[in-house]
Every structure is written in structure tokens, then in C-alpha cells.
C-alpha atoms as a PDB file:
ATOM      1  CA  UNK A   1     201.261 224.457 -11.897  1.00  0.00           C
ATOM      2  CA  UNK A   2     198.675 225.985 -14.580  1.00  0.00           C
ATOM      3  CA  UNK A   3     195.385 225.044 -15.050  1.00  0.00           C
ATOM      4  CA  UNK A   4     192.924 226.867 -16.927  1.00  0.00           C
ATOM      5  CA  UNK A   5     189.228 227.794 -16.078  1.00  0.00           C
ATOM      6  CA  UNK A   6     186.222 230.162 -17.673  1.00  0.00           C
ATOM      7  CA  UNK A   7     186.008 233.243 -16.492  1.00  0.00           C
ATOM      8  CA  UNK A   8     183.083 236.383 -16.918  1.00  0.00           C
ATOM      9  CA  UNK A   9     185.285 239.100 -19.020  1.00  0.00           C
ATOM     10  CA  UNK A  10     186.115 239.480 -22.666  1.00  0.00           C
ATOM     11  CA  UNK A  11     188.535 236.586 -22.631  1.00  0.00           C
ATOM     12  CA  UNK A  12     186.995 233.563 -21.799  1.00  0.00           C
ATOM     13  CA  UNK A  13     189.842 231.006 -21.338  1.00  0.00           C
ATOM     14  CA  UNK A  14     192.401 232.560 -18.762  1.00  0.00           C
ATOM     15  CA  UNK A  15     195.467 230.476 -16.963  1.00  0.00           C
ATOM     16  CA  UNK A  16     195.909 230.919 -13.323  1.00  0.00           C
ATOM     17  CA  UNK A  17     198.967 230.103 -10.977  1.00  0.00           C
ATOM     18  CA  UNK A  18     198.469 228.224  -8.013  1.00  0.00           C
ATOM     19  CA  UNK A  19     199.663 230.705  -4.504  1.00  0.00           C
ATOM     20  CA  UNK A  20     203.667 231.230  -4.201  1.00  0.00           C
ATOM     21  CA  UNK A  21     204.014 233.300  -1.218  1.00  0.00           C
ATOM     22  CA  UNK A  22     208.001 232.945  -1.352  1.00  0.00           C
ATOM     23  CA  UNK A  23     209.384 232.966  -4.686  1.00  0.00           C
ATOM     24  CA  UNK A  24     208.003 233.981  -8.435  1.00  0.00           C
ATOM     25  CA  UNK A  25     204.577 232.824 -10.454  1.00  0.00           C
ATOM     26  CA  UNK A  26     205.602 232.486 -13.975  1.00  0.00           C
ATOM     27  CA  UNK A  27     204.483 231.924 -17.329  1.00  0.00           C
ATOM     28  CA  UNK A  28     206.639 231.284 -20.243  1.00  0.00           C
ATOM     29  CA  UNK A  29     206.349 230.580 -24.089  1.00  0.00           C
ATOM     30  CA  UNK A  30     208.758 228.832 -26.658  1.00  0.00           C
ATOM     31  CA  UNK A  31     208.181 230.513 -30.211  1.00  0.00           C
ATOM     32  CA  UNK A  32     210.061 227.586 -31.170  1.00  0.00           C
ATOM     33  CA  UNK A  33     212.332 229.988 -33.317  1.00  0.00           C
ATOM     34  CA  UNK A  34     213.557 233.573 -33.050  1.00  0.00           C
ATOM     35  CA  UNK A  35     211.402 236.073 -33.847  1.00  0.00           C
ATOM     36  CA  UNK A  36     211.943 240.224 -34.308  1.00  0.00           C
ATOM     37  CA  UNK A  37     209.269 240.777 -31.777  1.00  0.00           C
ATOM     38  CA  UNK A  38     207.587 244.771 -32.871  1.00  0.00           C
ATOM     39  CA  UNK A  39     205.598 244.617 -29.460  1.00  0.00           C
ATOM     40  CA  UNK A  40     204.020 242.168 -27.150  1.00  0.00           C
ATOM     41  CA  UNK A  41     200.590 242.589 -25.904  1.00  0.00           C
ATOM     42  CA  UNK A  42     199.166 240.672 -22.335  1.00  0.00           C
ATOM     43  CA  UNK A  43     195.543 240.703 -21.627  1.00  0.00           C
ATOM     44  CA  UNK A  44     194.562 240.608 -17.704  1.00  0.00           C
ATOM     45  CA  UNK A  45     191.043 238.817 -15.887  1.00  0.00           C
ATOM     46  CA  UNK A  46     188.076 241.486 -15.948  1.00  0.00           C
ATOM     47  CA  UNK A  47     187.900 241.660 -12.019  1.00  0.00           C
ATOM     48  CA  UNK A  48     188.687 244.094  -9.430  1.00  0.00           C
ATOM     49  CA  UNK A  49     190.872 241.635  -7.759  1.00  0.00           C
ATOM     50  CA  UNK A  50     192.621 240.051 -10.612  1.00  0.00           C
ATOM     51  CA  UNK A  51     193.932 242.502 -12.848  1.00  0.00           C
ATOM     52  CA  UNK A  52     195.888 244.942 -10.150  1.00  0.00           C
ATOM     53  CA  UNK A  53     198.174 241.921  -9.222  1.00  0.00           C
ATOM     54  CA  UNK A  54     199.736 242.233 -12.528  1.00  0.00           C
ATOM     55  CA  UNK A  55     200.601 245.374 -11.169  1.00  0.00           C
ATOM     56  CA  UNK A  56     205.002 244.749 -11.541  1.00  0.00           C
ATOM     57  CA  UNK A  57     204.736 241.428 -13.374  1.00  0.00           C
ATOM     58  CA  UNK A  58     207.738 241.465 -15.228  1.00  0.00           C
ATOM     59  CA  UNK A  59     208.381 240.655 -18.948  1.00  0.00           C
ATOM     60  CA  UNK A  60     211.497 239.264 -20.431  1.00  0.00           C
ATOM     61  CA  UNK A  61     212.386 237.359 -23.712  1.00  0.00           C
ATOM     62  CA  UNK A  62     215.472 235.146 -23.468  1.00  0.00           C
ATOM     63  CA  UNK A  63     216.171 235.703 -20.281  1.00  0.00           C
ATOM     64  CA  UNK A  64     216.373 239.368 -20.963  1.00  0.00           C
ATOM     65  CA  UNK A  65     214.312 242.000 -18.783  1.00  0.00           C
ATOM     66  CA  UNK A  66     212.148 244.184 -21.002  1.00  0.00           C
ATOM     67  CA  UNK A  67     209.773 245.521 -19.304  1.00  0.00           C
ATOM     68  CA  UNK A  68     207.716 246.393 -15.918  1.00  0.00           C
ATOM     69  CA  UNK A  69     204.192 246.357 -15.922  1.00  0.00           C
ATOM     70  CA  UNK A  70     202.274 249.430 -14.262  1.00  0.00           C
ATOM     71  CA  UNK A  71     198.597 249.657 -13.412  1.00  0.00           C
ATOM     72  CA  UNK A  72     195.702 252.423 -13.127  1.00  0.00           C
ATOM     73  CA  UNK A  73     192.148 251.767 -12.123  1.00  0.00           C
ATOM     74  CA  UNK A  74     190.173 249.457 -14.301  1.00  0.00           C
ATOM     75  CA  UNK A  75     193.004 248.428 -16.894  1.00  0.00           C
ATOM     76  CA  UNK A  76     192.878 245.272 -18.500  1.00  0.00           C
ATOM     77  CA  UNK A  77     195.353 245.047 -21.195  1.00  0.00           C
ATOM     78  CA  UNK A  78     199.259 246.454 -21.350  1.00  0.00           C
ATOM     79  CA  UNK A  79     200.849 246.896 -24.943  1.00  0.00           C
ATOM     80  CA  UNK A  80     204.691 246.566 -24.344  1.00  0.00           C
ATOM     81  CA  UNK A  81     207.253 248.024 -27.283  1.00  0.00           C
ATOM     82  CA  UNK A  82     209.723 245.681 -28.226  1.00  0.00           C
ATOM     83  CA  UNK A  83     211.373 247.314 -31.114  1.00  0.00           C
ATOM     84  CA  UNK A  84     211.992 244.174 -32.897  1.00  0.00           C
ATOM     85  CA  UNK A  85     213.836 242.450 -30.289  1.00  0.00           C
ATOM     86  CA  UNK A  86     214.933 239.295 -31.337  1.00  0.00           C
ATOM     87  CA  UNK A  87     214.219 236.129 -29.257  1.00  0.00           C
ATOM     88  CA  UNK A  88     212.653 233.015 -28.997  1.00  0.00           C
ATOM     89  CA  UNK A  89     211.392 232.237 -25.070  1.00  0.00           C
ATOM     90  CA  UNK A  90     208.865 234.540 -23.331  1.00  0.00           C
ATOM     91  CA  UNK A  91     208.263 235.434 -20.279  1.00  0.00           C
ATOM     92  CA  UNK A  92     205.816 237.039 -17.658  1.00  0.00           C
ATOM     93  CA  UNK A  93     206.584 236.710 -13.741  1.00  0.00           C
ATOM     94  CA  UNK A  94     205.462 238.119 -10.979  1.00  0.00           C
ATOM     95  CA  UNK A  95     206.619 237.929  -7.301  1.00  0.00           C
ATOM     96  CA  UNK A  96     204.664 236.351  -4.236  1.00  0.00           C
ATOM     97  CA  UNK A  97     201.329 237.104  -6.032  1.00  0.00           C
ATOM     98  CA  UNK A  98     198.884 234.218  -8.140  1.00  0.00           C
ATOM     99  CA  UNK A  99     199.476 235.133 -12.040  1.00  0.00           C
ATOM    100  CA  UNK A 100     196.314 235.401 -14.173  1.00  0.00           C
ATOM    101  CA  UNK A 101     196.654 236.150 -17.687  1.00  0.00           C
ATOM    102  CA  UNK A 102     193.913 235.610 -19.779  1.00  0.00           C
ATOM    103  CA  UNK A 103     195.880 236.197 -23.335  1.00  0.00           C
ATOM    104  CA  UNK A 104     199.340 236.959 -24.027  1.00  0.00           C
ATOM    105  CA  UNK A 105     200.034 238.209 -27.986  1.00  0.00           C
ATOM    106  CA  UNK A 106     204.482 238.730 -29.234  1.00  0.00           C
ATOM    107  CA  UNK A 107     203.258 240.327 -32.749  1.00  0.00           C
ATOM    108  CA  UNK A 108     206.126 239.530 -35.509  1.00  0.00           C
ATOM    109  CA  UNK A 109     206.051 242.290 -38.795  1.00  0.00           C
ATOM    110  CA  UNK A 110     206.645 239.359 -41.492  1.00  0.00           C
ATOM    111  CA  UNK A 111     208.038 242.347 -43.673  1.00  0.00           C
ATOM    112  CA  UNK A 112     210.802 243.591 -41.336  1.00  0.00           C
ATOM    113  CA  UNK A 113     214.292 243.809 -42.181  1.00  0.00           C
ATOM    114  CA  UNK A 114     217.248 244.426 -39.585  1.00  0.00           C
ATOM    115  CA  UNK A 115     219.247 245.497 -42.178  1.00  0.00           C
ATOM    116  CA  UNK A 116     216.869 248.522 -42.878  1.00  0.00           C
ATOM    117  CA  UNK A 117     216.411 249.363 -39.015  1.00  0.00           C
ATOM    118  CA  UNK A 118     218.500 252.517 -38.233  1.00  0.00           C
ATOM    119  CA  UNK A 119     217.344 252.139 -34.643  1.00  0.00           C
ATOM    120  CA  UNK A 120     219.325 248.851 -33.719  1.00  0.00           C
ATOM    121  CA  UNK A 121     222.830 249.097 -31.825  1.00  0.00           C
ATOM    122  CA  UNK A 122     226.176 247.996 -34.044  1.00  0.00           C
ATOM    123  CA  UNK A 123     227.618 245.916 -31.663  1.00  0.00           C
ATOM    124  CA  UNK A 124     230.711 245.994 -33.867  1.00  0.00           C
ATOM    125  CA  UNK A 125     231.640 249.621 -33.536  1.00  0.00           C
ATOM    126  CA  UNK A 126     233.849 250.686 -30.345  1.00  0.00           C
ATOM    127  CA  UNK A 127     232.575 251.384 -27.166  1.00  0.00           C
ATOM    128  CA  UNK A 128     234.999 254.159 -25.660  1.00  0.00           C
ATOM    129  CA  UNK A 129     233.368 253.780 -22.163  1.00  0.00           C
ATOM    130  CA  UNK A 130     235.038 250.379 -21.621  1.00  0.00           C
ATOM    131  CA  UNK A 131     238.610 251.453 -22.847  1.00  0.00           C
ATOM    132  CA  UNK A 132     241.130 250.821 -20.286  1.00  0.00           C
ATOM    133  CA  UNK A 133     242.323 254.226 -19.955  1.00  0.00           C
ATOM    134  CA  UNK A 134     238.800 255.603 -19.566  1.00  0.00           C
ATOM    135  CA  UNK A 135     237.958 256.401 -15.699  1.00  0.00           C
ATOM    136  CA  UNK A 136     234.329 256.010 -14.480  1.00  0.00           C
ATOM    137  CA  UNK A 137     233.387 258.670 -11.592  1.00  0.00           C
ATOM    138  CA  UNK A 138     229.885 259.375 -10.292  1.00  0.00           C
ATOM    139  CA  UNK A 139     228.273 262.055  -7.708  1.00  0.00           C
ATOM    140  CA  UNK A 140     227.247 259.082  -5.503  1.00  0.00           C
ATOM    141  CA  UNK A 141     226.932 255.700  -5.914  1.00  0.00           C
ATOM    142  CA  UNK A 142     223.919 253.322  -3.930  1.00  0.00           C
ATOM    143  CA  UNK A 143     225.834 250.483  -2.667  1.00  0.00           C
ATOM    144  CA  UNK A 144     225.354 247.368  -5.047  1.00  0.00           C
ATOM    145  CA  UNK A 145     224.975 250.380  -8.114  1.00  0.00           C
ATOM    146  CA  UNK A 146     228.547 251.167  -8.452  1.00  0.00           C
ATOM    147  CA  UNK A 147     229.262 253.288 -11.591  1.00  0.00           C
ATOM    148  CA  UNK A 148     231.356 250.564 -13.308  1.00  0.00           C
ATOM    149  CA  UNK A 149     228.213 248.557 -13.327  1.00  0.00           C
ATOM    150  CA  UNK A 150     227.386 250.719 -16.564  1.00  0.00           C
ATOM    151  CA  UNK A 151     230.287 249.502 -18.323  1.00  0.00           C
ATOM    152  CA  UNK A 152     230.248 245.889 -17.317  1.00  0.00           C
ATOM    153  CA  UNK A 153     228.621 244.782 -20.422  1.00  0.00           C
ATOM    154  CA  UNK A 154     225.509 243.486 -19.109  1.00  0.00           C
ATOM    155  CA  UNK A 155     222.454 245.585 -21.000  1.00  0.00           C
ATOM    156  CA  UNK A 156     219.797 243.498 -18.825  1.00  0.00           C
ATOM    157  CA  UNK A 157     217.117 246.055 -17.318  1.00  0.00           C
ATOM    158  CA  UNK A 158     216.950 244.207 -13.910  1.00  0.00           C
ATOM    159  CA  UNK A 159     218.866 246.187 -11.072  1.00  0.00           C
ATOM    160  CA  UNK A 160     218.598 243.372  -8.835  1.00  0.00           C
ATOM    161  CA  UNK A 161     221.237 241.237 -11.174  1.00  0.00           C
ATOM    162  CA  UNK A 162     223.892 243.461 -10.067  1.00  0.00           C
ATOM    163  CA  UNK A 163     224.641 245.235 -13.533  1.00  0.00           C
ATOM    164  CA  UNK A 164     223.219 248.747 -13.002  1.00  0.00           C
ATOM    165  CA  UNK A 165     224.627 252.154 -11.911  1.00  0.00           C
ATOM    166  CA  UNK A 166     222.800 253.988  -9.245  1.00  0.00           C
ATOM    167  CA  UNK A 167     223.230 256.961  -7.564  1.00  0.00           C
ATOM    168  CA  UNK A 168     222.535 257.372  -3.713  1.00  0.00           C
ATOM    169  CA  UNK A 169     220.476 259.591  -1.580  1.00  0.00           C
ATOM    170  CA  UNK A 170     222.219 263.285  -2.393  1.00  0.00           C
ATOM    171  CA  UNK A 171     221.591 266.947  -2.055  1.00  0.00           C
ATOM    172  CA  UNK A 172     222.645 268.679  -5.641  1.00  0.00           C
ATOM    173  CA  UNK A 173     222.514 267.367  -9.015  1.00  0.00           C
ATOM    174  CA  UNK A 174     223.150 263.803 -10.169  1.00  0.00           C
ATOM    175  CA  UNK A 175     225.681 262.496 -12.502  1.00  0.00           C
ATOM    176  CA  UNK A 176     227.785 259.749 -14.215  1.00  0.00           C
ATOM    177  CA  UNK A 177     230.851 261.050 -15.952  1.00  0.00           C
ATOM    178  CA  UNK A 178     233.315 258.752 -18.202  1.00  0.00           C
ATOM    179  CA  UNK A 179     236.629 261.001 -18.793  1.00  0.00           C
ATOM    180  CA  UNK A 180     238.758 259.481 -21.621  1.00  0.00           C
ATOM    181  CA  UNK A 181     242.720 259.875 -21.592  1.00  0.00           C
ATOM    182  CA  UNK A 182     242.254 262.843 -24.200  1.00  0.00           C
ATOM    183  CA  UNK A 183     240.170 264.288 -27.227  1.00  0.00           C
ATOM    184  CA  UNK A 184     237.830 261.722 -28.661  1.00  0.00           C
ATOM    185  CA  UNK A 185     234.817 262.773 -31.333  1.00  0.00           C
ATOM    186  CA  UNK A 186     231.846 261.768 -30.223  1.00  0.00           C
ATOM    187  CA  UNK A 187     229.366 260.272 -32.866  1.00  0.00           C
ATOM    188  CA  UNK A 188     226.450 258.542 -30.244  1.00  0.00           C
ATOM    189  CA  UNK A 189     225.561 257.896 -26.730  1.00  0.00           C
ATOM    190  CA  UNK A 190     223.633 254.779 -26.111  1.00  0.00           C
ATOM    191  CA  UNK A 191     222.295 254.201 -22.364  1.00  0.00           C
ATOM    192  CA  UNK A 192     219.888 251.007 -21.440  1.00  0.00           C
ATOM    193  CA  UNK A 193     217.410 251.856 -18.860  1.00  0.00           C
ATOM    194  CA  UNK A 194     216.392 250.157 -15.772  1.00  0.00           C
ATOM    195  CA  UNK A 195     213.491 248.520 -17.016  1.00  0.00           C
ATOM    196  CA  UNK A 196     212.141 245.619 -13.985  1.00  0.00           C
ATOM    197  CA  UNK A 197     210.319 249.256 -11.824  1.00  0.00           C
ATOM    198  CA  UNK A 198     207.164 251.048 -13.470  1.00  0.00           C
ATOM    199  CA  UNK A 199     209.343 254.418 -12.167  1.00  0.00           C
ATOM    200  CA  UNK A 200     211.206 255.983 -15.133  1.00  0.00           C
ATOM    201  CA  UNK A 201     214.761 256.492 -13.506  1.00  0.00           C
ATOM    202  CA  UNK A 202     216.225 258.322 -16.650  1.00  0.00           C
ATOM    203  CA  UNK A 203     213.905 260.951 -17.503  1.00  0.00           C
ATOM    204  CA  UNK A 204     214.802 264.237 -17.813  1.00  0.00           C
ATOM    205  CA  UNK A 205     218.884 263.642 -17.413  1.00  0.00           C
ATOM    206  CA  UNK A 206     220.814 265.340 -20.244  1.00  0.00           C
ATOM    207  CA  UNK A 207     223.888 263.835 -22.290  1.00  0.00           C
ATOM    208  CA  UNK A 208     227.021 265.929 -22.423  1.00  0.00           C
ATOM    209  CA  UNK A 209     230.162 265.929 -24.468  1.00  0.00           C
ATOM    210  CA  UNK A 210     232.187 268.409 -22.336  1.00  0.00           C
ATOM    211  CA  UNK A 211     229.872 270.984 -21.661  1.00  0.00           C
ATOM    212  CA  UNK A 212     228.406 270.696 -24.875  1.00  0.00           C
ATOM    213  CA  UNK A 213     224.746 269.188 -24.826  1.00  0.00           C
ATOM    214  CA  UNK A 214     223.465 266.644 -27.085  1.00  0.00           C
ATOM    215  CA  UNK A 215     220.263 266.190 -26.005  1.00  0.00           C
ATOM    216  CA  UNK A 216     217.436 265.418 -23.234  1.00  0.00           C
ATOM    217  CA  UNK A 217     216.475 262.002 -22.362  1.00  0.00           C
ATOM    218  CA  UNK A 218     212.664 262.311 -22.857  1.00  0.00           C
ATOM    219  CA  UNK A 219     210.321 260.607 -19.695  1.00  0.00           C
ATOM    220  CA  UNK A 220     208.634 257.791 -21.587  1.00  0.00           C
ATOM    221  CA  UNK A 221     205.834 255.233 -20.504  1.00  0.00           C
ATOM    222  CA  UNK A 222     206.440 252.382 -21.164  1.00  0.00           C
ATOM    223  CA  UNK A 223     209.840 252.405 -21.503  1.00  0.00           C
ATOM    224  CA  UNK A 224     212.322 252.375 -24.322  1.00  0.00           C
ATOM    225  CA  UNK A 225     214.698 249.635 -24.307  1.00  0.00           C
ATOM    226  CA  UNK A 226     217.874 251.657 -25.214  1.00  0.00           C
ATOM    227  CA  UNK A 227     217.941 255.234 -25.634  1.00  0.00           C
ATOM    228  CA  UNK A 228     220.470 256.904 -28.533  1.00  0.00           C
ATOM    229  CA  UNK A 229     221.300 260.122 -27.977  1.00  0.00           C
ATOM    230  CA  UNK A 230     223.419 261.960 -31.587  1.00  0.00           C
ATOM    231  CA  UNK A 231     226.364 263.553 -30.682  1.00  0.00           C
ATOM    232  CA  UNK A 232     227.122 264.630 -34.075  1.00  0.00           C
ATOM    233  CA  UNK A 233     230.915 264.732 -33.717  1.00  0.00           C
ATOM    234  CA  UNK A 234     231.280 266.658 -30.642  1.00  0.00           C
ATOM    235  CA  UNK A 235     234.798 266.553 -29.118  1.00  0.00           C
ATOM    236  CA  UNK A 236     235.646 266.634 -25.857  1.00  0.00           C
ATOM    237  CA  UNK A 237     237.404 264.302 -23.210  1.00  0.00           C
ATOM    238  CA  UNK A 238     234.699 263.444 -21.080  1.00  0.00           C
ATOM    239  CA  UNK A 239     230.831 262.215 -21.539  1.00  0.00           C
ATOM    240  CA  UNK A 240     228.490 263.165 -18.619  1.00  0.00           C
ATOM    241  CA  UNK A 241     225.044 262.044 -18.185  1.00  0.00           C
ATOM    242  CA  UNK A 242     223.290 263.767 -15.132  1.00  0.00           C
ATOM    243  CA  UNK A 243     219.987 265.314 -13.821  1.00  0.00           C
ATOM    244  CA  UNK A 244     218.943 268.097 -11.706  1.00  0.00           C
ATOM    245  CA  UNK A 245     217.136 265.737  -9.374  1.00  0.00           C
ATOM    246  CA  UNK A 246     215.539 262.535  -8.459  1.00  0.00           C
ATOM    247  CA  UNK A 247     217.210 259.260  -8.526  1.00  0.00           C
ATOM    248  CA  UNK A 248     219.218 257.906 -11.784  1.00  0.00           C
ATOM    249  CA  UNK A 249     219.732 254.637 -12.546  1.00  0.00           C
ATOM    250  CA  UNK A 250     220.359 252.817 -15.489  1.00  0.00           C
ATOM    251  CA  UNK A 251     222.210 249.458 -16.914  1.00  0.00           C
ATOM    252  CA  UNK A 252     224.596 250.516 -19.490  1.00  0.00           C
ATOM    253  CA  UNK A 253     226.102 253.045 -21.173  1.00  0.00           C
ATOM    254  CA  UNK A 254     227.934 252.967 -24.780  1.00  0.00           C
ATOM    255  CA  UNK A 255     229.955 255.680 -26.002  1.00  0.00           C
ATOM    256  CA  UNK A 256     230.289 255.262 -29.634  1.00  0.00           C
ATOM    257  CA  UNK A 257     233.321 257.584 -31.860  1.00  0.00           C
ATOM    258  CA  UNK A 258     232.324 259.310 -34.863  1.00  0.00           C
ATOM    259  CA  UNK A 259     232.259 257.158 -37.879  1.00  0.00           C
END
């Protein structure tokens, strides 16, 4: 249940959740059509209280997870890059915790044009990571974050729906290797992030065709939705994505053939 109340703060009309201890405080919008959202922008309540609970609240639009909120002392307001997802229904959750958001903003660029947008993913072109004769190894795998869970399909950014890769607790470097049934010529990698944690799980890991690189995934806050790495044509029978490090986890992976 919502009901709304003044507050002392520089919003003055906020909506507040009533206490769920055991499941998730939500708040959701119907745009009544899809939109290309550029970026969505949520305000918290000016109070010391009030504002660190949206500390994790996590966004989505369609059902989609795009995004984990983080929080440092004193922040009121989060600006979340969409990249002109498309979508109609948004929404903000968070778990156990009251919800208190005192202005919530999806800003729409009436002069966009998909067909202009070099950034977006063509669905229609190949992905050589979910060929049948392509095998999908990893240096360790969490249980639940199997390494096939990057080639399921599923690009949602929530590990806990069971469609991200993971790799376990290891000494050494980390990695997630698909090794095609001979020489293919590489044109991009595409990888989806885990995107429901404030950690960045991807930074730093490199993309390799063979042992040729093609570049660095860059640590980013907040987080890109998909990250394209240009392979350029590269040939090789095997893509690996690892890092020297840390944890890696992400949702998908697309391995696209030169054009």
C-alpha cells in the first residue's frame, strides 16, 4: 500500500511503503506505451534515515533488471543510463526495507532514432556461442552459475533468476572460454553484465580471440547494460573472456562473425 505525505527536503510530495519484513517494497509505473528510455533518474527523502535504504533498490523496465542502486554519505538522487532501452512498465524494489521515493523521472529524447544507434545489438546476426558444436568450459563454476548459463539466452542482469555464469572461489586467474569446432572470424563480442549488485563483477577482464586481445572491459559506475567489445576480424577457434582476479560474473555472452 502507498500513501503519500509532506516531507522537509527539496521534494515535497514523497510516497512511502508500508513495512515488508519478508518479501519486496515496490513501486511501479505504466508509460502506457513504449518508450526509448536515454536514462532514468529517482530522487530519495532528505533524511539520514531515509535515503541509505535505497541503498540496493533495484530498477527494472519490463520485467528486465537494469540496474542496482549504490549509496555514499548524504546522496539524494541516482541518475541510471538506460541507453534507450525500450519499454513501457517501470520499476523500483527493494527487499525487506520501507521504499521512499520522493520523485522518479524515465527521460525519452523525442528526436531519437534506433535506426541511427550504432550501439544497439542486431538480434538478427548469428550468435556462434550457442552453435551446437561450440563447447562452453570455465576455470570454476559457483554452483547455480554454471557456464552454459551465458549462453542460455536470458540477457536479464539478475543472478538470482538462474541465467548467469559465475565463477567460484579459486586461486589463479579466472575465465570463460567458448571453443568453436574450427576457424571462425570474429567481428564482436557482446557480454551483459550482472546488473541487480552495486559490485562491478566484469571490470578489468579482457576479451580474447585465441590469444589475440581485443580489448579491456573498462570498471564502470553505474553500469553499462551490454558491453561490445570489436574484434575486427580476428580468427581463431576459441573466444576467452577472463581476469587476473576477483570474482566474474556475468549474464550473457554473444559471439558475433565478421560481417
Amino acid at each position: 500500500q502507498w500513501y503519500q505525505r509532506r516531507v522537509r527536503g527539496p521534494y515535497r510530495t514523497c510516497t512511502h511503503t508500508n513495512r515488508n519484513w519478508h518479501g519486496s517494497s515496490t513501486w511501479q509505473v505504466d508509460l502506457e506505451k513504449e518508450e526509448h528510455i536515454s536514462h532514468i533518474e529517482i530522487y530519495g527523502r532528505k533524511s539520514p534515515s531515509y535515503a541509505p535504504r535505497l541503498k540496493g533498490a533495484i530498477i527494472s523496465l519490463d520485467n528486465r533488471t537494469i540496474g542496482a542502486l549504490t549509496y555514499k554519505t548524504g546522496q539524494l538522487n541516482w541518475t541510471i543510463p538506460t541507453y534507450y532501452l525500450q519499454g513501457r512498465y517501470l520499476k523500483v524494489s527493494v527487499k525487506k526495507q520501507f521504499l521512499t521515493l520522493c520523485e522518479v523521472k524515465a527521460m525519452v529524447d523525442s528526436n531519437y532514432d534506433p535506426a541511427t544507434d550504432s550501439n544497439l545489438v542486431d538480434n538478427t546476426v548469428k550468435n556462434l556461442a550457442r552453435a551446437d558444436s561450440t563447447v562452453i568450459t570455465a576455470s570454476s563454476e559457483l554452483v547455480g552459475g554454471e557456464a552454459l548459463k551465458a549462453v542460455d539466452g536470458q540477457i536479464d542482469g539478475n543472478f538470482y533468476r538462474g541465467g548467469c555464469f559465475s565463477t567460484a572461489l579459486q586461486q589463479g586467474g579466472r575465465w570463460w572460454r567458448a571453443k568453436f569446432d574450427g576457424v571462425k572470424e570474429i567481428g564482436k563480442v557482446i557480454i551483459y553484465p550482472r546488473l541487480d549488485s552495486s559490485r562491478d563483477w566484469l571490470g578489468g577482464a579482457e576479451v580474447k580471440v585465441g590469444d589475440e586481445l581485443c580489448g579491456t572491459i573498462a570498471t564502470s559506475s553505474p553500469q553499462k547494460l551490454w558491453h561490445v567489445v570489436n574484434c575486427d576480424g580476428k580468427k581463431a577457434d576459441s573466444v576467452t573472456i577472463s581476469k587476473a582476479y576477483g570474482w566474474m560474473q556475468f549474464c550473457e555472452v554473444i559471439i558475433q562473425p565478421k560481417l
